[in-house]
Protein backbone atom coordinates (compact mmCIF):
# COMPACT_ATOMS: atom_id res chain seq x y z
CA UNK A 1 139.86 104.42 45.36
CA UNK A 2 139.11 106.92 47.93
CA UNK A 3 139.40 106.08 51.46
CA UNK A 4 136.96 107.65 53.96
CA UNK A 5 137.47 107.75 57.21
CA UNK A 6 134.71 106.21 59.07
CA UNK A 7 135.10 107.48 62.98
CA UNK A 8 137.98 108.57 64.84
CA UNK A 9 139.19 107.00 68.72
CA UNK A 10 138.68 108.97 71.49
CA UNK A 11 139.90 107.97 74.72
CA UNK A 12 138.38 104.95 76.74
CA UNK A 13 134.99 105.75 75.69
CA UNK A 14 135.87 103.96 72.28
CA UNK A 15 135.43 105.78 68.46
CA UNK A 16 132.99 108.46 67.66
CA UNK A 17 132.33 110.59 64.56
CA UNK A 18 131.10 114.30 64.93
CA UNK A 19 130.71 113.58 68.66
CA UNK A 20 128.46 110.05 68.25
CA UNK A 21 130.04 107.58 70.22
CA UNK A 22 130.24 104.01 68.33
CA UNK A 23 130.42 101.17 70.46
CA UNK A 24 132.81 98.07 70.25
CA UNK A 25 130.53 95.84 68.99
CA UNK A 26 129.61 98.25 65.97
CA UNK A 27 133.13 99.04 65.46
CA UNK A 28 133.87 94.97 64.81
CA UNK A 29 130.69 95.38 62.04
CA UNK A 30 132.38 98.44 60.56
CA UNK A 31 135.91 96.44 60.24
CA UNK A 32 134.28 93.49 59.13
CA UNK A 33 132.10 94.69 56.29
CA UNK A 34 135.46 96.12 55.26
CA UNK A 35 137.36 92.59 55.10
CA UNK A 36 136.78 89.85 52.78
CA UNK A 37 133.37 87.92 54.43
CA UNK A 38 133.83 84.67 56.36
CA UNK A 39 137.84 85.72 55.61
CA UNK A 40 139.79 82.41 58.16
CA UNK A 41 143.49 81.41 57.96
CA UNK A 42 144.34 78.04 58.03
CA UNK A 43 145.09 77.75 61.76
CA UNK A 44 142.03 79.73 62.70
CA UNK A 45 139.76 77.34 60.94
CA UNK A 46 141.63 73.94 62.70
CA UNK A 47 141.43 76.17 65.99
CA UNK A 48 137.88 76.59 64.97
CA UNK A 49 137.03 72.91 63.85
CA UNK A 50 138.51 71.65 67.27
CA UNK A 51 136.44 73.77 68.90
CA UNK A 52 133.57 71.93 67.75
CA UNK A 53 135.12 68.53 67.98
CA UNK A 54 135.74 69.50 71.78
CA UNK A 55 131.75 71.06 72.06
CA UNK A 56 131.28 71.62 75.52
CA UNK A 57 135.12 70.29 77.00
CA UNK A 58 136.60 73.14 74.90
CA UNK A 59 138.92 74.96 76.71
CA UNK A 60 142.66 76.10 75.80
CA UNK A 61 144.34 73.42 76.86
CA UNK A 62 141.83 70.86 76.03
CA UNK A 63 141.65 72.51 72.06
CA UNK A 64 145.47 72.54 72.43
CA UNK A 65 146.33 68.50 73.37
CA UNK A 66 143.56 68.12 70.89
CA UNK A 67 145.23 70.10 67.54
CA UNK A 68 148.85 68.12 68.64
CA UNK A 69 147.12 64.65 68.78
CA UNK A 70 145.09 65.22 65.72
CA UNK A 71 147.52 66.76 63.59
CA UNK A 72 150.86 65.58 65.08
CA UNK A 73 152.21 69.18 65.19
CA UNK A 74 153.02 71.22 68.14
CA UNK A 75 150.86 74.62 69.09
CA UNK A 76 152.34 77.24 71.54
CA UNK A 77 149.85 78.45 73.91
CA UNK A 78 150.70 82.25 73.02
CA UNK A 79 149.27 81.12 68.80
CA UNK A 80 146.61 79.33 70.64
CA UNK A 81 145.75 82.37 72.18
CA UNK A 82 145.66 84.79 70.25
CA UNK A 83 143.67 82.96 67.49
CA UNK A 84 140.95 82.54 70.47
CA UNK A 85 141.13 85.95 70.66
CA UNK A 86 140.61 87.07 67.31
CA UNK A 87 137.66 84.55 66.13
CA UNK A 88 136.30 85.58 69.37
CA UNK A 89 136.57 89.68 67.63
CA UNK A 90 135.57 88.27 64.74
CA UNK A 91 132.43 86.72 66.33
CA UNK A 92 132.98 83.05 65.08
CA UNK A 93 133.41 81.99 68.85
CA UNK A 94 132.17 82.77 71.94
CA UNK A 95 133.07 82.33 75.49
CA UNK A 96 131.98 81.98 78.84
CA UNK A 97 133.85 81.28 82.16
CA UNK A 98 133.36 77.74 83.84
CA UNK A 99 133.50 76.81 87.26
CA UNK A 100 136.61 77.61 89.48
CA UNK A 101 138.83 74.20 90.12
CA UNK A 102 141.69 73.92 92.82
CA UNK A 103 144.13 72.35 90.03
CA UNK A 104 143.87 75.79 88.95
CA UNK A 105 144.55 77.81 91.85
CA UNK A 106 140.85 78.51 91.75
CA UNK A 107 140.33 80.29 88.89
CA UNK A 108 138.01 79.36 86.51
CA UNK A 109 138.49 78.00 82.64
CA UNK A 110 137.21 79.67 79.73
CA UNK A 111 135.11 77.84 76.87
CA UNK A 112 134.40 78.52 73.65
CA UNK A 113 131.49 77.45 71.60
CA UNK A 114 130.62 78.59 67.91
CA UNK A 115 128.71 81.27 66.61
CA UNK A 116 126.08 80.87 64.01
CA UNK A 117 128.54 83.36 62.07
CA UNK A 118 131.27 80.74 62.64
CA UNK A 119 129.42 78.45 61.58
CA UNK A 120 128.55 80.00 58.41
CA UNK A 121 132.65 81.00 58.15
CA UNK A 122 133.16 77.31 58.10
CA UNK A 123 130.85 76.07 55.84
CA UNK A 124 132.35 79.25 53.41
CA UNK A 125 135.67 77.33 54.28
CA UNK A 126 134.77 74.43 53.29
CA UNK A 127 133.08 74.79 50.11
CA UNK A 128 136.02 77.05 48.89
CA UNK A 129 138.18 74.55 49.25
CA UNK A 130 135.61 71.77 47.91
CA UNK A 131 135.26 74.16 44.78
CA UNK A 132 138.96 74.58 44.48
CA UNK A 133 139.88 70.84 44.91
CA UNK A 134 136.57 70.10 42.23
CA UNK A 135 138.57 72.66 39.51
CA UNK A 136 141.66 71.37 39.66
CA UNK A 137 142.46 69.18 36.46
CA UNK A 138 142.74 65.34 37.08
CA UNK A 139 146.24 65.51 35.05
CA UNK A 140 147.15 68.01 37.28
CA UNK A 141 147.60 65.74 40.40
CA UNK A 142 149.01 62.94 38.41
CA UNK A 143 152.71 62.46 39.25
CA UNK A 144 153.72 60.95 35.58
CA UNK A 145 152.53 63.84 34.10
CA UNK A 146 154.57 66.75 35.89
CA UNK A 147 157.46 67.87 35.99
């Protein structure tokens, strides 16, 4: 298969082709038609269902005490992080800055809410996984029967 390229980076301004200048936001489309659709790793989709457990109190450290309590595992705030970051490129979440507090030295906290596209990533998710637990032989999962 034949890979084209699709623009090249030029400085700050961001990637152009033939001297068109392509935005960020058109560069995520162009990267994203080129992954697998609604494509979520395990963490990002527990990052992602806490999120909307959390609705409007979710905030790092909120969606953080919230994965350890649930799931009884612990979650550095640099993961944490950076899978914010990347559903956020991905356009599954979205944030906005809430209002400054002292306990923070008065900057604000950042929220995240879902995206009709992470919303639609999720409900891929989850009937993947419905489908693949649905195929999966009854002997299969039977403990006399394996090895």
């Amino acid at each position: 298969m034949r890979k084209i390229p699709v623009a090249k980076y030029t400085s700050n301004k961001g990637f152009s082709d033939s001297g068109i200048i392509i935005n960020t936001a058109f560069r995520k489309l162009l990267c994203s038609v080129r992954m697998k659709k609604y494509q979520l790793g395990e963490f990002e989709e527990v990052v992602m269902l806490t999120v909307g457990i959390l609705y409007n109190d979710a905030y790092g450290v909120s969606i953080k005490k919230e994965i350890e309590q649930r799931l009884a595992r612990k979650v550095s705030v640099g993961a944490l992080q950076s899978a914010l970051k990347r559903l956020e490129d991905k356009g599954y979440l979205k944030s906005h800055e809430g209002e400054a507090t002292q306990e923070r030295a008065g900057r604000p906290r950042r929220y995240f809410v879902i995206t009709a596209l992470g919303k639609r990533a999720l409900e891929h998710t989850k009937t993947t996984r419905e489908n693949l637990w649905k195929a999966i032989p009854e002997i299969a999962l039977n403990p006399r029967f394996t090895g």
